[in-house]
C-alpha atoms as a PDB file:
ATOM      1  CA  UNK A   1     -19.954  19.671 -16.505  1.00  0.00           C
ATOM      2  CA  UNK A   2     -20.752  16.623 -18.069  1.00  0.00           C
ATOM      3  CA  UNK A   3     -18.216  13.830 -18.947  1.00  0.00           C
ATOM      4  CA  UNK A   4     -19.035  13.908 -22.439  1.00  0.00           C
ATOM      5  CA  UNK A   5     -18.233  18.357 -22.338  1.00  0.00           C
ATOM      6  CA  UNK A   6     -14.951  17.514 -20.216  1.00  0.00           C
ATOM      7  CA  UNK A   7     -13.470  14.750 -22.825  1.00  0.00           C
ATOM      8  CA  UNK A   8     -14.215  17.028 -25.632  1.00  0.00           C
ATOM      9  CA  UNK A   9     -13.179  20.262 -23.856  1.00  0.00           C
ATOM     10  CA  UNK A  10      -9.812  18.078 -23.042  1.00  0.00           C
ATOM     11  CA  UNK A  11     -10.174  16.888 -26.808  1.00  0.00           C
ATOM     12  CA  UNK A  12     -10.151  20.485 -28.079  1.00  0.00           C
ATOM     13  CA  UNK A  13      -7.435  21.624 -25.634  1.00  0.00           C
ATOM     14  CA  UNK A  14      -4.900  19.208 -26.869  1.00  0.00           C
ATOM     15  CA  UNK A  15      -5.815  19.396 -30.536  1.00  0.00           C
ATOM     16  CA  UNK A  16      -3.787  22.390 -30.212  1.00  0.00           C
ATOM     17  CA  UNK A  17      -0.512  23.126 -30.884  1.00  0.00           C
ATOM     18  CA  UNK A  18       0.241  25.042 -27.590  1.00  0.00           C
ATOM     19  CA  UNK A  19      -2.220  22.530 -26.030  1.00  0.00           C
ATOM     20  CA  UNK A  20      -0.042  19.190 -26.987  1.00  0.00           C
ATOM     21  CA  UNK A  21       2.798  21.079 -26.188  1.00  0.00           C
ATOM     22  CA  UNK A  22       1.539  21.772 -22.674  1.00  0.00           C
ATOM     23  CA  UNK A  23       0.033  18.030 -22.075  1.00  0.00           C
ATOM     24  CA  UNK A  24       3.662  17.087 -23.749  1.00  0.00           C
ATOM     25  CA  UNK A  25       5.528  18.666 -20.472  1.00  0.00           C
ATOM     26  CA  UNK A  26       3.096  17.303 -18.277  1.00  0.00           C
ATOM     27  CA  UNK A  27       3.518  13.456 -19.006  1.00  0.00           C
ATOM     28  CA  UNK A  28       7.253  14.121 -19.179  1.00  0.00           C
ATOM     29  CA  UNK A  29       8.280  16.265 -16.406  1.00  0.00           C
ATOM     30  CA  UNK A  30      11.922  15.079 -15.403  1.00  0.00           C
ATOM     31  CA  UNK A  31      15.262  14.833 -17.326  1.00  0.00           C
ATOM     32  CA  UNK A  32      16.738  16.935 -19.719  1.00  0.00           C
ATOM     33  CA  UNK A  33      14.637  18.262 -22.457  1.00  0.00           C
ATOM     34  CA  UNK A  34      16.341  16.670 -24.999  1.00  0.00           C
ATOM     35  CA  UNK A  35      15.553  13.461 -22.760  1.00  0.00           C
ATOM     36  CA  UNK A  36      12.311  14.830 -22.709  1.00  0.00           C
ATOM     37  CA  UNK A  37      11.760  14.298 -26.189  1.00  0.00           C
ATOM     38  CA  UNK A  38      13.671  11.119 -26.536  1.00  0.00           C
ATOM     39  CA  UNK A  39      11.397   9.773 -24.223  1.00  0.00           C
ATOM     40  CA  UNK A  40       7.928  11.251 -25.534  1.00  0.00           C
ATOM     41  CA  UNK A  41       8.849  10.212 -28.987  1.00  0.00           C
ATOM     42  CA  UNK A  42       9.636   6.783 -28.294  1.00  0.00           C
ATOM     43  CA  UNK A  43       6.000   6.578 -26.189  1.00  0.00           C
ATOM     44  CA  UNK A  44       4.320   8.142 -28.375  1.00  0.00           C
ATOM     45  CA  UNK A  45       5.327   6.297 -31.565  1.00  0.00           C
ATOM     46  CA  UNK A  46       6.387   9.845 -33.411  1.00  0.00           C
ATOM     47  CA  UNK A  47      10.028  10.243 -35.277  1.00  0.00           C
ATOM     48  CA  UNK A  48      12.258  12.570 -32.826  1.00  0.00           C
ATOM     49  CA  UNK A  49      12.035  15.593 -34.783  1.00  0.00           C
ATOM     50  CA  UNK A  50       8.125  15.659 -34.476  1.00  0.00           C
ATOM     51  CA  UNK A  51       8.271  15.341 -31.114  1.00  0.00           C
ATOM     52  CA  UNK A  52      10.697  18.065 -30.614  1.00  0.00           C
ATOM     53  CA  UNK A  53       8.574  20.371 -32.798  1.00  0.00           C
ATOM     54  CA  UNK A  54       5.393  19.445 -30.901  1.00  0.00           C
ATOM     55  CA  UNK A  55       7.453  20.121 -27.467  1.00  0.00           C
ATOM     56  CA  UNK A  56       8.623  23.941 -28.860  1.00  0.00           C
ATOM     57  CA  UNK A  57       5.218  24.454 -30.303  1.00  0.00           C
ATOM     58  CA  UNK A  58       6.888  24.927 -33.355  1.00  0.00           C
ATOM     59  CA  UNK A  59       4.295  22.815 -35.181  1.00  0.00           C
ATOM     60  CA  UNK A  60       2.355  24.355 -37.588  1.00  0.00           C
ATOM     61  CA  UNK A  61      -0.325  20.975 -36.871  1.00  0.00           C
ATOM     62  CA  UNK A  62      -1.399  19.224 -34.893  1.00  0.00           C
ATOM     63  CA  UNK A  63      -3.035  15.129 -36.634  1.00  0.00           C
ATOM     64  CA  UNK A  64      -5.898  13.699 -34.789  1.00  0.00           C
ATOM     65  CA  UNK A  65      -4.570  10.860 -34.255  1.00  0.00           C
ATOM     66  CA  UNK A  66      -1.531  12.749 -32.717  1.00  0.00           C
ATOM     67  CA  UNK A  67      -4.225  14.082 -30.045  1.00  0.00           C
ATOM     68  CA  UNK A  68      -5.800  11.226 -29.545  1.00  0.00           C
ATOM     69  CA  UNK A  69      -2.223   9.190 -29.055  1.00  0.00           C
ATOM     70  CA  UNK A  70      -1.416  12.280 -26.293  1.00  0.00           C
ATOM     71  CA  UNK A  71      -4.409  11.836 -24.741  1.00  0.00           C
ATOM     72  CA  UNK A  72      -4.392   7.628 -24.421  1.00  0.00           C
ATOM     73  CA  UNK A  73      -0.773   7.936 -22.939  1.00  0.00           C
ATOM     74  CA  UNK A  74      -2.376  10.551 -20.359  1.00  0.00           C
ATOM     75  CA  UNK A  75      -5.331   7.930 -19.663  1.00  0.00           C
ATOM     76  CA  UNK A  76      -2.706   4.774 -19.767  1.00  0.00           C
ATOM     77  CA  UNK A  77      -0.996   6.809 -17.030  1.00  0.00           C
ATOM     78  CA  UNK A  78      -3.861   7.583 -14.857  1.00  0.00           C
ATOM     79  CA  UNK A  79      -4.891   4.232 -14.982  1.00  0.00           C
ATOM     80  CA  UNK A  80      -1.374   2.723 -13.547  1.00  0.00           C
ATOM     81  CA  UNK A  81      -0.726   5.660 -10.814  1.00  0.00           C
ATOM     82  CA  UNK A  82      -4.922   4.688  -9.703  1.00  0.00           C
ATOM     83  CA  UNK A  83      -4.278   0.700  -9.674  1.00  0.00           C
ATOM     84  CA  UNK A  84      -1.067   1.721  -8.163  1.00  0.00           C
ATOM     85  CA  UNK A  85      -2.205   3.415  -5.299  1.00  0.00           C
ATOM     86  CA  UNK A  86      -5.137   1.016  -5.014  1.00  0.00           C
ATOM     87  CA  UNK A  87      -2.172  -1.757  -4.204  1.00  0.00           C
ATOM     88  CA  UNK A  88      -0.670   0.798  -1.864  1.00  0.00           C
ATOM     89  CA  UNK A  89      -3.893   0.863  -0.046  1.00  0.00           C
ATOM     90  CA  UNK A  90      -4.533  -2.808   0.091  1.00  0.00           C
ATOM     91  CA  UNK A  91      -0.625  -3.460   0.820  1.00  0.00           C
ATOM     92  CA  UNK A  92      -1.721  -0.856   3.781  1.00  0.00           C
ATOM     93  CA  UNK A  93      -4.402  -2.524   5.000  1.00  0.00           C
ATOM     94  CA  UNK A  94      -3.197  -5.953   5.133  1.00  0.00           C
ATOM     95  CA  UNK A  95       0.216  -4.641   7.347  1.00  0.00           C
ATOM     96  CA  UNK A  96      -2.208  -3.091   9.784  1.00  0.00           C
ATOM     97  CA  UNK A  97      -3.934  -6.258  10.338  1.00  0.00           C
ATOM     98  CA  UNK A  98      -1.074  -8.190  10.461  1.00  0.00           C
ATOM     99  CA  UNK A  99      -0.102  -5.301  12.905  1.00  0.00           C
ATOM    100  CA  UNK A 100      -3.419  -5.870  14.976  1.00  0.00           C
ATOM    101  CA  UNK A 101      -2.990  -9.474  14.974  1.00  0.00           C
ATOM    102  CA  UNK A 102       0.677  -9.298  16.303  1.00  0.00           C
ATOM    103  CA  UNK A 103      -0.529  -6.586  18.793  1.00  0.00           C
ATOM    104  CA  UNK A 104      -3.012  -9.304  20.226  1.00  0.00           C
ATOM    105  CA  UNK A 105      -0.873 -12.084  20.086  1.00  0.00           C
ATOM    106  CA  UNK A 106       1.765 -10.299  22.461  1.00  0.00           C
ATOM    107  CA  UNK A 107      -0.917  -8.803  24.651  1.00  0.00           C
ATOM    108  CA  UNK A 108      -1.659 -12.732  25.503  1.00  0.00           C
ATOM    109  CA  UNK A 109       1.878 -13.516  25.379  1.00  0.00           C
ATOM    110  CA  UNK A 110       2.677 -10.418  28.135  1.00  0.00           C
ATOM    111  CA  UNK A 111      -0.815 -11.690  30.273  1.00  0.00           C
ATOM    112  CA  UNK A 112       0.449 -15.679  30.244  1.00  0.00           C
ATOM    113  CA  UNK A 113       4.028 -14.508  31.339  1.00  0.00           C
ATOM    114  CA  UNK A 114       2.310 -12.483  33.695  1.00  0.00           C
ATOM    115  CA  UNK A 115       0.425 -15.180  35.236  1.00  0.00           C
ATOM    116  CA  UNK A 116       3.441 -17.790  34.961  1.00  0.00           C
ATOM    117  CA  UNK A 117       5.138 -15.720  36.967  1.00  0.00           C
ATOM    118  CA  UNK A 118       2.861 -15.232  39.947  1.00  0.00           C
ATOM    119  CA  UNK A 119       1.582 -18.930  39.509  1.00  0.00           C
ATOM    120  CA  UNK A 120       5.641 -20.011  39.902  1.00  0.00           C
ATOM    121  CA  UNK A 121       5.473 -17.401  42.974  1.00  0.00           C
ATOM    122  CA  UNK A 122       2.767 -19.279  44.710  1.00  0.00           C
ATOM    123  CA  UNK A 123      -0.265 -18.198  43.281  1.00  0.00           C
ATOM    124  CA  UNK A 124      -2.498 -16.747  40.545  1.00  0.00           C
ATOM    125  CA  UNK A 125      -1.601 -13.731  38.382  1.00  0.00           C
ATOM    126  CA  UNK A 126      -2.841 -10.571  40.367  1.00  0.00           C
ATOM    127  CA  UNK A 127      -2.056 -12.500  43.616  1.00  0.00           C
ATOM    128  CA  UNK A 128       1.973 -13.089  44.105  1.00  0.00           C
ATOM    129  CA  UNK A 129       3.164 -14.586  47.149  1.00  0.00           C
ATOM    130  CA  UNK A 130      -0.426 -15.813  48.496  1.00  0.00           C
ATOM    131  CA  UNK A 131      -0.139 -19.254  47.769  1.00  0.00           C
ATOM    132  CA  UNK A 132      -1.520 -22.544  46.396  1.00  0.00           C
ATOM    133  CA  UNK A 133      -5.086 -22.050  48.019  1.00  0.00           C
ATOM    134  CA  UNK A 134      -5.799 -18.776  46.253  1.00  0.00           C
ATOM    135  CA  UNK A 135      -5.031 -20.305  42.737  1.00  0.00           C
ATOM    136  CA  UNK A 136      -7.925 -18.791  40.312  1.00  0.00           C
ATOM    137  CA  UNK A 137     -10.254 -21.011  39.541  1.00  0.00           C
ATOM    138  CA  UNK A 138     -10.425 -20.129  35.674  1.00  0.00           C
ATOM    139  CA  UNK A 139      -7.169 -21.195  34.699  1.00  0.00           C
ATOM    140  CA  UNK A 140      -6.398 -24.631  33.816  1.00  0.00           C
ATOM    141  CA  UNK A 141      -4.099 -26.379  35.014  1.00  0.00           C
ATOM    142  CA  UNK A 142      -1.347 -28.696  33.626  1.00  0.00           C
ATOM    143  CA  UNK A 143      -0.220 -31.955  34.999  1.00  0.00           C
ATOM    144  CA  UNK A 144       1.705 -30.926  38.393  1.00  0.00           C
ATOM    145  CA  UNK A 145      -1.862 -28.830  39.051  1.00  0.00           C
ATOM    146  CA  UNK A 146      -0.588 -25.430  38.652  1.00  0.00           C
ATOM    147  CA  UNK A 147      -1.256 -22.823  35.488  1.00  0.00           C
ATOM    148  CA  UNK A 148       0.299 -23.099  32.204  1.00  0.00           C
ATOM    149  CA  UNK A 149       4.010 -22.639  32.209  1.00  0.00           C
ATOM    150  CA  UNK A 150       5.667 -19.786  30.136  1.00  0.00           C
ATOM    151  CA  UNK A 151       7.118 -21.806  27.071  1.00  0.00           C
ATOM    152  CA  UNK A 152       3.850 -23.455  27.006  1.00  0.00           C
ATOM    153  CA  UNK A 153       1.931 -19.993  26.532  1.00  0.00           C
ATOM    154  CA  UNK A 154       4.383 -18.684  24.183  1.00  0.00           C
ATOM    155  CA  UNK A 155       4.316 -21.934  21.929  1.00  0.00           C
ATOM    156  CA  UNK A 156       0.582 -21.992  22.275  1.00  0.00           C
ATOM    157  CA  UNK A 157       0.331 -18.049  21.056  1.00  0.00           C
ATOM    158  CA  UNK A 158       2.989 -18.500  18.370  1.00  0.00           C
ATOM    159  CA  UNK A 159       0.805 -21.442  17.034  1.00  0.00           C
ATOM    160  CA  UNK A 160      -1.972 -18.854  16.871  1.00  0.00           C
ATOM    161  CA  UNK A 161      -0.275 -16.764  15.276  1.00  0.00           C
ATOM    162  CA  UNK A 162       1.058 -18.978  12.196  1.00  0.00           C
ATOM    163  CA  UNK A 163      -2.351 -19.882  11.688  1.00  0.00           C
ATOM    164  CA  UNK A 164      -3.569 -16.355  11.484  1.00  0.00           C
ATOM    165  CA  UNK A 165      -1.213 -15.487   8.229  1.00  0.00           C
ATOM    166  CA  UNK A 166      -2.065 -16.439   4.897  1.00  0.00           C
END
């Protein structure tokens, strides 16, 4: 069906009085129904007792521009529940890659604690308790010759990480 048939097929259903009535419970679903109609008439611009006719069905008509008011609060509502989920998604999307980044960031924390420790033990991570001599080549050393201590790492990766957030 073609977008043109569906607006006027939605047109025609709520030009109805048993149509608005309908489209009348769906945009106001929760409360009492004299709350109900307190709060449709105040959206909708209509004096209470209109509304509560419209509501019963009780109407003997329905205006045009009472249809076409029902149907631009139904569109003004579609609108904010799709450009609020579109900010759930990107409020989604932007914790998982701060997620990922913080997941990276302690994966080199854990691996430069790692090799602290076997580096303070006499050698290079993967080789504790064999010495000076089998020091791995690849990581550089500080001052006194051996790796990187552990509050260096950690400052260096929190560093990192401050620059990573906007």
């Amino acid at each position: 069906m073609s977008e043109m048939n569906a607006k006027d097929l939605e047109m025609r259903e709520a030009a109805t009085v048993s149509g608005a009535s309908a489209l009348m419970r769906e945009l106001w679903p929760t409360g009492s129904v004299k709350e109900r109609i307190g709060k449709a008439a105040r959206e909708l611009g209509w004096p209470f007792s209109r509304a509560e006719n419209m509501w019963r069905g009780e109407s003997r008509v329905i205006v045009g521009e009472e249809t076409v008011r029902l149907l631009e609060v139904r569109a003004a509502r579609s609108a904010a529940t799709t450009r609020k989920l579109e900010e759930a998604a990107h409020d989604f999307e932007d914790v998982a890659g701060r997620l990922a980044r913080m997941e990276t960031l302690l994966a080199a924390l854990v691996a430069d604690l790692d090799h602290a420790r076997a580096v303070s033990n006499g050698g290079p991570a993967g080789t504790v308790g064999m010495g000076d001599d089998a020091r791995d080549p690849r990581v550089p050393a500080d001052r006194d010759g051996r790796g990187r201590s552990a509050s260096h790492s950690a400052r260096a990766v929190l560093r990192l990480g401050r620059r990573g957030e906007s």
